[in-house]
C-alpha atoms as a PDB file:
ATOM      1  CA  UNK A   1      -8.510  -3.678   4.964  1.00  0.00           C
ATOM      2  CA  UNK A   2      -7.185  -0.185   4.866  1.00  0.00           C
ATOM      3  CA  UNK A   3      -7.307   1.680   8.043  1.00  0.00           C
ATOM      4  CA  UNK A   4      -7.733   5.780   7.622  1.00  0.00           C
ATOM      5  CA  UNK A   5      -5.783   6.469   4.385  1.00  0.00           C
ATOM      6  CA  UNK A   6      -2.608   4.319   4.264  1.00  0.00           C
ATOM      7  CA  UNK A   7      -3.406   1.084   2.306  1.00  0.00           C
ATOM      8  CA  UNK A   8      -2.329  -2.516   2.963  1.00  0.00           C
ATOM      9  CA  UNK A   9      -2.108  -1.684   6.361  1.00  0.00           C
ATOM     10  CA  UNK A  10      -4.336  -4.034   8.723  1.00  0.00           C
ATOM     11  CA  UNK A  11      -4.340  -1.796  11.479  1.00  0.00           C
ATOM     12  CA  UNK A  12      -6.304  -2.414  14.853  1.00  0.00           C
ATOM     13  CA  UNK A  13      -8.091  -5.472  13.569  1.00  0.00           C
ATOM     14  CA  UNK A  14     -10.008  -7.729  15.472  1.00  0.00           C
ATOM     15  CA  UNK A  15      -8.325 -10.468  13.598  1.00  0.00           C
ATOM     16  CA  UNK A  16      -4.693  -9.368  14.187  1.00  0.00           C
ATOM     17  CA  UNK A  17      -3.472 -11.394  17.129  1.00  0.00           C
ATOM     18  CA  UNK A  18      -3.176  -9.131  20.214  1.00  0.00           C
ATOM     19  CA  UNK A  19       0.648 -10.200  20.601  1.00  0.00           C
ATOM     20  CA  UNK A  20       1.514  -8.522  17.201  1.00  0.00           C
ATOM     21  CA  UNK A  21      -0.809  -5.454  17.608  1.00  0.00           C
ATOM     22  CA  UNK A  22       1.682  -3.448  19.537  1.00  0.00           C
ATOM     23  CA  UNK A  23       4.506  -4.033  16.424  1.00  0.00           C
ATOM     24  CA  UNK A  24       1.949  -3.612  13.978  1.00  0.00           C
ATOM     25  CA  UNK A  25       0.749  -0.152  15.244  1.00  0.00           C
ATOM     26  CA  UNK A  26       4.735   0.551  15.874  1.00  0.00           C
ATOM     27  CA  UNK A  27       5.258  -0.319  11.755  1.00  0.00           C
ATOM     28  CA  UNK A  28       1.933   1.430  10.854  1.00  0.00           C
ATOM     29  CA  UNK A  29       3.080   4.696  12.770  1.00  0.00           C
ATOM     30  CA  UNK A  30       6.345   4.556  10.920  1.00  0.00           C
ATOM     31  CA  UNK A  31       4.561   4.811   7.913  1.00  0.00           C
ATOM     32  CA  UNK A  32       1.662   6.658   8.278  1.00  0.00           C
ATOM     33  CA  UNK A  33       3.929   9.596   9.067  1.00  0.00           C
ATOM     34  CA  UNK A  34       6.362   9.283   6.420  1.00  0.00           C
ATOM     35  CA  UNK A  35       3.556   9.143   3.599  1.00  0.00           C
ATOM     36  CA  UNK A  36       1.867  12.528   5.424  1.00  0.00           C
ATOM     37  CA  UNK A  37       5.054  14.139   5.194  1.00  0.00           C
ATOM     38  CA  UNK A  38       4.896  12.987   1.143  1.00  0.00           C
ATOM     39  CA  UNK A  39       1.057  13.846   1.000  1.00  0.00           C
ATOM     40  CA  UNK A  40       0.144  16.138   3.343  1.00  0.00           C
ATOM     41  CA  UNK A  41      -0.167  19.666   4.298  1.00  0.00           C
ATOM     42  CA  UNK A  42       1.303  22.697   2.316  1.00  0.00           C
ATOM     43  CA  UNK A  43       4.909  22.119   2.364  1.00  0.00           C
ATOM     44  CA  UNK A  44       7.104  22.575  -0.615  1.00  0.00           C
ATOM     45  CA  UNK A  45       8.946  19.704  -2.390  1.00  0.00           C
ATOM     46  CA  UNK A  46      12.384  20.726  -0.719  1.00  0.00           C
ATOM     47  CA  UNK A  47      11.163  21.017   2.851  1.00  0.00           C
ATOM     48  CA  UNK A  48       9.025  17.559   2.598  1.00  0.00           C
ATOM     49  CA  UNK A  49      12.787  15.645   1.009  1.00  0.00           C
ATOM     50  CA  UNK A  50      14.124  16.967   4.083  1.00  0.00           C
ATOM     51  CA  UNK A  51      11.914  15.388   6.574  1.00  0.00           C
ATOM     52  CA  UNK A  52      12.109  12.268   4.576  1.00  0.00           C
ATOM     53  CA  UNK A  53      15.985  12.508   5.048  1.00  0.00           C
ATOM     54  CA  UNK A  54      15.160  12.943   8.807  1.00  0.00           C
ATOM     55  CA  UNK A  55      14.035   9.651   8.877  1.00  0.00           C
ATOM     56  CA  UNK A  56      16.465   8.257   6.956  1.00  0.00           C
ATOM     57  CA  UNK A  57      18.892   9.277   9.463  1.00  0.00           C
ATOM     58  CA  UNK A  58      16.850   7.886  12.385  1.00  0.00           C
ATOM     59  CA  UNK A  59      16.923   4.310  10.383  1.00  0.00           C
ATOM     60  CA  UNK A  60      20.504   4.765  10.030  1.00  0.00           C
ATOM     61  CA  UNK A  61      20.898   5.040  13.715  1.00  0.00           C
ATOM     62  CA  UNK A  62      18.494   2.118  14.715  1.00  0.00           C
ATOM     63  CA  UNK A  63      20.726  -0.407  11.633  1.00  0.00           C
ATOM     64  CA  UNK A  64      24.081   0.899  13.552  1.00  0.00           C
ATOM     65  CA  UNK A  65      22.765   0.111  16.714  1.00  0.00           C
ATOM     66  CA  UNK A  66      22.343  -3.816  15.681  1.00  0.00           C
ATOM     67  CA  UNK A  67      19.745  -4.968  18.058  1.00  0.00           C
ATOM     68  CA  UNK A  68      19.831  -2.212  20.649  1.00  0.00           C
ATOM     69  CA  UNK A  69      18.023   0.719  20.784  1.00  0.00           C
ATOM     70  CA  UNK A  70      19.922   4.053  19.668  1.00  0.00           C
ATOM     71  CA  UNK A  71      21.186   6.625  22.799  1.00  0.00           C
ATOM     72  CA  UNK A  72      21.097   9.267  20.002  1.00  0.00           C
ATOM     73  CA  UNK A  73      17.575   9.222  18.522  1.00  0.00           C
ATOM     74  CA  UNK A  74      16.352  12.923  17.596  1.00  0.00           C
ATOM     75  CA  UNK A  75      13.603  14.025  20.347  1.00  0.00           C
ATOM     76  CA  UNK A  76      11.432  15.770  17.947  1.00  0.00           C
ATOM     77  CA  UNK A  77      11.240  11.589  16.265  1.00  0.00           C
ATOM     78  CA  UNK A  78      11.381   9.648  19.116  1.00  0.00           C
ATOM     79  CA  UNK A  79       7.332   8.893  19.669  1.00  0.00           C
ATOM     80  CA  UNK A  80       8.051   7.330  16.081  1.00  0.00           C
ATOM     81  CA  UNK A  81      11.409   6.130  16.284  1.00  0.00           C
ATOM     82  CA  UNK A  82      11.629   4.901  20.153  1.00  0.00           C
ATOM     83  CA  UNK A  83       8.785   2.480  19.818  1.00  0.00           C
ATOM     84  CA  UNK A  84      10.236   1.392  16.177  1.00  0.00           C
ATOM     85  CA  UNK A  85      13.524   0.406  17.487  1.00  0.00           C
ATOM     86  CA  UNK A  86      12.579  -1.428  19.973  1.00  0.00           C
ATOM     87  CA  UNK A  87       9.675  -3.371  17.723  1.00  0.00           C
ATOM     88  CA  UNK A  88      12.699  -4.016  15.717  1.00  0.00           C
ATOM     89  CA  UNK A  89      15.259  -5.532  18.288  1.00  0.00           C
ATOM     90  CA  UNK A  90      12.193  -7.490  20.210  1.00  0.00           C
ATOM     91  CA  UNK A  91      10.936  -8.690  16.698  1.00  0.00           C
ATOM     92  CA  UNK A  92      14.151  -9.480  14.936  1.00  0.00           C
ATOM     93  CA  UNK A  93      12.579  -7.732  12.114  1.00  0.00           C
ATOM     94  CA  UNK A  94      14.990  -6.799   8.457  1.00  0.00           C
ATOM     95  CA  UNK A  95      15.376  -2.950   8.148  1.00  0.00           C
ATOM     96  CA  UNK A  96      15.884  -2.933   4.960  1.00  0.00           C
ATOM     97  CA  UNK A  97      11.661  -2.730   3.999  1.00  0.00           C
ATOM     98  CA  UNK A  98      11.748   0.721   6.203  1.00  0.00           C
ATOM     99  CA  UNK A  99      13.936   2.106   3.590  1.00  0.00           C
ATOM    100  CA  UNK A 100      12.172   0.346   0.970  1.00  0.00           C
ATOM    101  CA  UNK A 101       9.347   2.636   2.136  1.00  0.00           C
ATOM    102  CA  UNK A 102      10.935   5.702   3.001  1.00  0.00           C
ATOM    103  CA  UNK A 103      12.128   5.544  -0.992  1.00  0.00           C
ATOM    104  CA  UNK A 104       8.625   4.941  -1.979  1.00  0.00           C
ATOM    105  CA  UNK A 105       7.552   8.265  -0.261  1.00  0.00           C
ATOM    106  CA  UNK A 106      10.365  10.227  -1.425  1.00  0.00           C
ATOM    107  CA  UNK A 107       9.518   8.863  -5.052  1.00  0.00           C
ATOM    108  CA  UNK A 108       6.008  10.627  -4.417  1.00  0.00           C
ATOM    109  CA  UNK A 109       7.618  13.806  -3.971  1.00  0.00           C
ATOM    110  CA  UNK A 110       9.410  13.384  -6.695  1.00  0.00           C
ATOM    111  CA  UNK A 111       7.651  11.460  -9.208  1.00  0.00           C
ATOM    112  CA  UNK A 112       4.032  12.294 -10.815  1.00  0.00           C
ATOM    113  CA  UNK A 113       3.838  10.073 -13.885  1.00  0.00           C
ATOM    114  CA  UNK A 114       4.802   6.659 -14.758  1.00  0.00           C
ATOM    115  CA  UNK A 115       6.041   5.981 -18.619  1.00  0.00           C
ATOM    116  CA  UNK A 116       4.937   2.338 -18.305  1.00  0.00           C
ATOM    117  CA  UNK A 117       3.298  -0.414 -16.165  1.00  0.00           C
ATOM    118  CA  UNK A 118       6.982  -1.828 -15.532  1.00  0.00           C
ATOM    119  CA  UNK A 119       7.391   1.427 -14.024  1.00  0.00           C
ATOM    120  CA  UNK A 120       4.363   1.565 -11.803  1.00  0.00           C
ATOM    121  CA  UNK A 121       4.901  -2.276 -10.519  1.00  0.00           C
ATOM    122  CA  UNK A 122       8.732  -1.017  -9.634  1.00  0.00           C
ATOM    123  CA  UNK A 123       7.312   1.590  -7.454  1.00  0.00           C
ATOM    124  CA  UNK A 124       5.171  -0.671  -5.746  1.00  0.00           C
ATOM    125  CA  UNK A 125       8.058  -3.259  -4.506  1.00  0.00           C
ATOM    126  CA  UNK A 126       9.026  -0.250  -2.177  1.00  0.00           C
ATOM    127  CA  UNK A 127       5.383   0.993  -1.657  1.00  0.00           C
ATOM    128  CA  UNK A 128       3.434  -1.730  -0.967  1.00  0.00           C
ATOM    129  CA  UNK A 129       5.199  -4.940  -0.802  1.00  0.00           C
ATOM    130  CA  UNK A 130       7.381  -4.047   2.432  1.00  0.00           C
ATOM    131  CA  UNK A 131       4.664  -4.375   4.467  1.00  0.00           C
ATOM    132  CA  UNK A 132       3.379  -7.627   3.080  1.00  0.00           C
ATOM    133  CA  UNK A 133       6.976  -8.769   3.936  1.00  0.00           C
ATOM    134  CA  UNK A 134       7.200  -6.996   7.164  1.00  0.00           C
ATOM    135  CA  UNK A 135       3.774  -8.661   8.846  1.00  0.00           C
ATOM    136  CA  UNK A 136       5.419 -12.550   7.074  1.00  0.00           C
ATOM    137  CA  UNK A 137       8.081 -12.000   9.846  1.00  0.00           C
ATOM    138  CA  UNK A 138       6.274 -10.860  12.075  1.00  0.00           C
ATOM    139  CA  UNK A 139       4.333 -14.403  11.924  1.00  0.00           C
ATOM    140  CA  UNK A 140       7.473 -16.323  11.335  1.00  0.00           C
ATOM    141  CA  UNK A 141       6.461 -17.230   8.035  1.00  0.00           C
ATOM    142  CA  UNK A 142       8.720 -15.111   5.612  1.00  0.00           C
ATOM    143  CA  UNK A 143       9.676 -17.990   3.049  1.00  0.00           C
ATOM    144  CA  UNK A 144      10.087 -17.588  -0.176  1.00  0.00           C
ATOM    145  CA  UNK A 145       7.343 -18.897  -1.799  1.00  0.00           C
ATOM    146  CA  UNK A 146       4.823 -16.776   0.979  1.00  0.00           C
ATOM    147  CA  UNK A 147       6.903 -13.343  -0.055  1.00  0.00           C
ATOM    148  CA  UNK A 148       6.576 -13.838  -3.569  1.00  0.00           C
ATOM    149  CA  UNK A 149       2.713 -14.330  -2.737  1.00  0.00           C
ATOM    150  CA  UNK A 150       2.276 -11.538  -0.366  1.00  0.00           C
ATOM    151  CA  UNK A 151       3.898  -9.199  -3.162  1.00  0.00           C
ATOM    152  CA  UNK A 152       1.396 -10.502  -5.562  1.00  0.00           C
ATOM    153  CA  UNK A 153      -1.172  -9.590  -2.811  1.00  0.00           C
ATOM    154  CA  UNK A 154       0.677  -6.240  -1.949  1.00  0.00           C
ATOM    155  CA  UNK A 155       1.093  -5.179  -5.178  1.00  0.00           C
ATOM    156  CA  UNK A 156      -2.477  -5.842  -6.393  1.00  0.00           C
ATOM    157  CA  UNK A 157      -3.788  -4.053  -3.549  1.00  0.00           C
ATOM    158  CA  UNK A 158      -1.622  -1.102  -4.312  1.00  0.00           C
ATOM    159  CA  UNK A 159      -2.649  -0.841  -8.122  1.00  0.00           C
ATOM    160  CA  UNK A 160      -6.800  -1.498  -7.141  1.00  0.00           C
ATOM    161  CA  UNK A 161      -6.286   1.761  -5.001  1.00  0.00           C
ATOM    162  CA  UNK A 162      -4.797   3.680  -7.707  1.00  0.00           C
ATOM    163  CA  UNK A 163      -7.563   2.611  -9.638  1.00  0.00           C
ATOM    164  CA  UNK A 164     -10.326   3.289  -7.004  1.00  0.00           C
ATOM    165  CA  UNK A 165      -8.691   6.975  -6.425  1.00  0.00           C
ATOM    166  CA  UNK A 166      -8.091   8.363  -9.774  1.00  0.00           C
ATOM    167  CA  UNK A 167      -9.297  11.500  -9.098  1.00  0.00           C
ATOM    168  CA  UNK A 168      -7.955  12.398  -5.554  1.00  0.00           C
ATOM    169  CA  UNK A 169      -4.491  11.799  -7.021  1.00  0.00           C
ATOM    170  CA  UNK A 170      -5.305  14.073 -10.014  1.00  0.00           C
ATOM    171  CA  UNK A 171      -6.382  16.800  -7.262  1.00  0.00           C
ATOM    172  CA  UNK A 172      -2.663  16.003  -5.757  1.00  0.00           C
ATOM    173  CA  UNK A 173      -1.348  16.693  -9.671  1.00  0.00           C
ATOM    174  CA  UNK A 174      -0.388  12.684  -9.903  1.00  0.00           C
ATOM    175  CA  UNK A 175      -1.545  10.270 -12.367  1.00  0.00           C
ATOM    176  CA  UNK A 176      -0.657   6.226 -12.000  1.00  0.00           C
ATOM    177  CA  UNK A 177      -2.046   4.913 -14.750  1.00  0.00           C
ATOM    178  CA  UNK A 178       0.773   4.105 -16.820  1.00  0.00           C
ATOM    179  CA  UNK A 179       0.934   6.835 -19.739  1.00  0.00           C
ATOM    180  CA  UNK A 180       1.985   4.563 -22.155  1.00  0.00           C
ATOM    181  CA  UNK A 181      -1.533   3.093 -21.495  1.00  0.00           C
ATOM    182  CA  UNK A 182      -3.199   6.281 -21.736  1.00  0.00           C
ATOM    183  CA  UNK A 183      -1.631   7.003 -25.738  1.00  0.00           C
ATOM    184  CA  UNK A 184      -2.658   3.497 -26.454  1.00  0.00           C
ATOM    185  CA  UNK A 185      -6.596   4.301 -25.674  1.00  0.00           C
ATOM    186  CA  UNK A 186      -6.526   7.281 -26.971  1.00  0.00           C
ATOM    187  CA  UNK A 187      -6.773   9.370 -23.225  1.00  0.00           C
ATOM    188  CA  UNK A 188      -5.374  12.278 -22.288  1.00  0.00           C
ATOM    189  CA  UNK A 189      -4.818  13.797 -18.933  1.00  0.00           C
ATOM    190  CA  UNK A 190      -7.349  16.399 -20.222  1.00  0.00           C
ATOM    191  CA  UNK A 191      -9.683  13.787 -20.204  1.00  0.00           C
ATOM    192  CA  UNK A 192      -8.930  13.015 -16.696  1.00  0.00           C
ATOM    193  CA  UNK A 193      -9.089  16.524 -15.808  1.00  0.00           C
ATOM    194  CA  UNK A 194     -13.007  16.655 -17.698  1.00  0.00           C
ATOM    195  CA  UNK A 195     -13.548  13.547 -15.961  1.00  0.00           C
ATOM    196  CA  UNK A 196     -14.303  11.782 -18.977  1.00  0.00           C
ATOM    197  CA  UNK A 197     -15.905   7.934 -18.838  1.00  0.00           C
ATOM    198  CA  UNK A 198     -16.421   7.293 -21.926  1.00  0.00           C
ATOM    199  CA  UNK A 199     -15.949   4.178 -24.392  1.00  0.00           C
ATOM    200  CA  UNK A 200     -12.022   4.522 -24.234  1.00  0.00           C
ATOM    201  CA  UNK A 201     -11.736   5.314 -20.518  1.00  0.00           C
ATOM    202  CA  UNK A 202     -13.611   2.198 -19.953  1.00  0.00           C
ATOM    203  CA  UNK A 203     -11.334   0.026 -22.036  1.00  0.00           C
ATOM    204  CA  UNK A 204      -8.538   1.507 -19.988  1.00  0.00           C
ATOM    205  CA  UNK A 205      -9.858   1.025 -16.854  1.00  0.00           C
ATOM    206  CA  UNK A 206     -10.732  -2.882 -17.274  1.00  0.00           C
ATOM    207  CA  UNK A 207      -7.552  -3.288 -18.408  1.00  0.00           C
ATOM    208  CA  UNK A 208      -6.043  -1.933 -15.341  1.00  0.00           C
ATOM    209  CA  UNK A 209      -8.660  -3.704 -13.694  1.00  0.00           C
ATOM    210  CA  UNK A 210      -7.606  -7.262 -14.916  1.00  0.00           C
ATOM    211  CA  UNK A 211      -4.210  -6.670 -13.947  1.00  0.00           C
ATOM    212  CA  UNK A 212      -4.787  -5.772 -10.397  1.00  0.00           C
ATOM    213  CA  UNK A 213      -7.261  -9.062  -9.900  1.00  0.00           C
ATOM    214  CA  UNK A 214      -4.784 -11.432 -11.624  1.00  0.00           C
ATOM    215  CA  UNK A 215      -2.025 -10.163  -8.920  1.00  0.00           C
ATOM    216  CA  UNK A 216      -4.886 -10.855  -6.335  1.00  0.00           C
ATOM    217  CA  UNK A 217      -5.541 -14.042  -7.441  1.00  0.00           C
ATOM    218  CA  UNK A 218      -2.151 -15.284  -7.928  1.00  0.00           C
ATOM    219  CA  UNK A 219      -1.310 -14.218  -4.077  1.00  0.00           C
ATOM    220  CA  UNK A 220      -4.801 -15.992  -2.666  1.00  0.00           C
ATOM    221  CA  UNK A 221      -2.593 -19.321  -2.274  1.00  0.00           C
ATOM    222  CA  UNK A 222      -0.719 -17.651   0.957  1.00  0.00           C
ATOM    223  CA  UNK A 223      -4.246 -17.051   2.468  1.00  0.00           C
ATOM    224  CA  UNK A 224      -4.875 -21.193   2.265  1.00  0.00           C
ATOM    225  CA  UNK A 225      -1.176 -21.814   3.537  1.00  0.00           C
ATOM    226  CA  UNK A 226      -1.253 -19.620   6.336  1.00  0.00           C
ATOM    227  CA  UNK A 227      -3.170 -21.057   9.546  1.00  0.00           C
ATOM    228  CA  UNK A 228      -5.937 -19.652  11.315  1.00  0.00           C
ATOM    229  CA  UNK A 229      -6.833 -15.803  12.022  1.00  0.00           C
ATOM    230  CA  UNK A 230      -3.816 -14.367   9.907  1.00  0.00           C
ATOM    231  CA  UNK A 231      -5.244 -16.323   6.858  1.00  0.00           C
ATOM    232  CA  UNK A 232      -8.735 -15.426   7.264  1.00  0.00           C
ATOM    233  CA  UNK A 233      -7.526 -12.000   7.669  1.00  0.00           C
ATOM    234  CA  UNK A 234      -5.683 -12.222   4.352  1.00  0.00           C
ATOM    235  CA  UNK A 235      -8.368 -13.720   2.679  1.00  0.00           C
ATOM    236  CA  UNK A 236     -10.786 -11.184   3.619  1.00  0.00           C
ATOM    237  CA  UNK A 237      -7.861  -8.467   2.497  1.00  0.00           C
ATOM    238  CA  UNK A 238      -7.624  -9.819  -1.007  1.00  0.00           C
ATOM    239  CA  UNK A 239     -11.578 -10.498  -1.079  1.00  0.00           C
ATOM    240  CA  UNK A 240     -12.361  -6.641  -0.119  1.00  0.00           C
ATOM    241  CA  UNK A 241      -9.442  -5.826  -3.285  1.00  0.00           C
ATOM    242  CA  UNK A 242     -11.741  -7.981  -5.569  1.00  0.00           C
ATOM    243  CA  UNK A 243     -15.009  -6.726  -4.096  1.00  0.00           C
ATOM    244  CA  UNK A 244     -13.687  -2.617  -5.178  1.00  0.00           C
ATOM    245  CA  UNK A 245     -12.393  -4.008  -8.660  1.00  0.00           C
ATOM    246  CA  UNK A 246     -16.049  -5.187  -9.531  1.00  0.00           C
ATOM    247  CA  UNK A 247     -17.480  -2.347  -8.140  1.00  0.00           C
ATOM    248  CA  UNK A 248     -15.411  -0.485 -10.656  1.00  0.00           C
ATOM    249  CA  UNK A 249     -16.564  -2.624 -13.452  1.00  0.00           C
ATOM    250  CA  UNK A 250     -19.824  -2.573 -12.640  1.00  0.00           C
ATOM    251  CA  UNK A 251     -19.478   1.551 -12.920  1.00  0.00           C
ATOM    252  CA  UNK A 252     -17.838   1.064 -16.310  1.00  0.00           C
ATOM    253  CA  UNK A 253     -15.089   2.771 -14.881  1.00  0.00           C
ATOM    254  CA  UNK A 254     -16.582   5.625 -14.194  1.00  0.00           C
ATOM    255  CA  UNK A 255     -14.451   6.483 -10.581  1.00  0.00           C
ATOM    256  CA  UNK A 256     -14.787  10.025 -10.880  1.00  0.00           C
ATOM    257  CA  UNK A 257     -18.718  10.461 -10.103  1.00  0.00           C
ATOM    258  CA  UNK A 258     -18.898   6.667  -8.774  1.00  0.00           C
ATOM    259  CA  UNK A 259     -15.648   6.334  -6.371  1.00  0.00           C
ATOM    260  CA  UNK A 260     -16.023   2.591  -5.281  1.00  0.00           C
ATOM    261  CA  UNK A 261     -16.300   1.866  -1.244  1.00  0.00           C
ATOM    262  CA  UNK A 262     -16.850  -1.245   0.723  1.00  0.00           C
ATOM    263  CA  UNK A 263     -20.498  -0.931   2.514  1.00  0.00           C
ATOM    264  CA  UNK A 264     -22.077  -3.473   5.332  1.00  0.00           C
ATOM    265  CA  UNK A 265     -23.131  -5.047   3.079  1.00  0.00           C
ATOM    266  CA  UNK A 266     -20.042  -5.727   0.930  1.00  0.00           C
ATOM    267  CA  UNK A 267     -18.580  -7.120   4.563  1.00  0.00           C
ATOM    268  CA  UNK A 268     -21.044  -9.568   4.700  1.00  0.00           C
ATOM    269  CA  UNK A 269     -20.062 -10.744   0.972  1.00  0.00           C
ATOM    270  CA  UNK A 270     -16.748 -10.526   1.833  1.00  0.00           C
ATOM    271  CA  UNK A 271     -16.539 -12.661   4.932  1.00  0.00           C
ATOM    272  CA  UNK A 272     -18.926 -15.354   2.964  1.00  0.00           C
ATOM    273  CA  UNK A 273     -16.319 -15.733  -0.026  1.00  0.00           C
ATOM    274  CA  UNK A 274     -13.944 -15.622   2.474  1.00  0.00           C
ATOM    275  CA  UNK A 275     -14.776 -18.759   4.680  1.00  0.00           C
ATOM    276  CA  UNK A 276     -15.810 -21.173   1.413  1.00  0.00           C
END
């Protein structure tokens, strides 16, 4: 599951086999940092862009290099960009999902609604799906039918947490759900802003629901094809996605007063619907 606040990332689990962990905590530092810049701290939208374009640059380097590492990597970036490189060159791993996710994050700056759920799923190929992608090649399993599964997963992931953390994104002045979805409930932002669970919010929000768990569910048959630790570990990835969806049902919604989080005791579920 989600370690601190970047999602689909499984960071430092006991699962993950130790030969990957180094890459994996190379990948997650790449973009743990990048989303900060996008999220965090008081920065203006100009002065975030440019940081983003920072790394840009430092990808740029790392593709020209081929399979080296870069003599010319910015100081102030190399405890991000030294270890990258070389996770890159050792691993054999595609560049192109680091830009896939430097987009994403630059999108955030950038972007604050979404005019449809065609919309929405387009941001998430660049948000979420590069790392599903990323940790396939890192196993040596990035065929086609597993990446079109780990999207599924990826993306379904991606859309439970928007779901989950409606209102800390309308703190950051963003809204996912799509807003041709809100006119055809009958919400308004206002009601987001009141924090308003009523009869139409709920509608909305199983909708969304039932979208996010079909993407789950279609994805599940990579976590049977994949062998030993990395598919339980994807099985109890999608599982914990499922386990927050009902946990929003079961609060009829309501994520402002009732924001759903996985327990002890939700672990335990987890791991049995996981091994049968």
């Amino acid at each position: 599951m989600a370690v601190d606040h970047y999602e689909n990332f499984p960071v430092a689990s006991l699962l993950l086999p130790r030969r990957l962990r180094r890459a994996v905590a190379d990948i997650y530092r790449f973009a743990r940092s990048a989303d900060d810049i996008a999220d965090e701290g008081p920065a203006d939208a100009a002065a975030r862009l440019a940081e983003l374009a920072a790394y840009r640059a430092e990808l740029h380097k790392i593709g020209a290099a081929g399979r080296g590492r870069p003599a010319d990597l910015d100081p102030r970036l190399e405890p991000v960009f030294g270890p990258l490189a070389a996770t890159i060159a050792r691993r054999q791993l595609p560049i192109a999902p680091f830009y896939d996710l430097l987009s994403a994050f630059e999108q955030d700056v950038r972007v604050t609604r979404y005019a449809d759920y065609e919309h929405l799923l387009d941001y998430c190929t660049r948000s979420a799906n590069p790392v599903g992608r990323l940790m396939l090649h890192l196993y040596g399993a990035a065929h086609a039918d597993n990446l079109r599964d780990a999207d599924a997963v990826c993306t379904g992931l991606q859309l439970t947490n928007f779901w989950q953390d409606v209102r800390p994104d309308w703190n950051k002045g963003r809204v996912y759900l799509p807003q041709e979805d809100l006119r055809r409930f009958g919400v308004s932002e206002d009601d987001i802003a009141r924090q308003c669970a009523d009869e139409r919010w709920r509608a909305l929000m199983a909708m969304q629901a039932g979208r996010a768990r079909a993407l789950l569910h279609c994805g599940i048959p990579l976590a049977r094809r994949l062998p030993g630790r990395i598919g339980l570990e994807l099985r109890l990835v999608v599982q914990g996605g499922l386990r927050i969806l009902e946990r929003i049902e079961r609060a009829g919604g309501d994520v402002f007063l009732n924001r759903p989080q996985l327990h002890a005791r939700d672990w335990a579920v987890m791991l049995w619907r996981a091994l049968t």
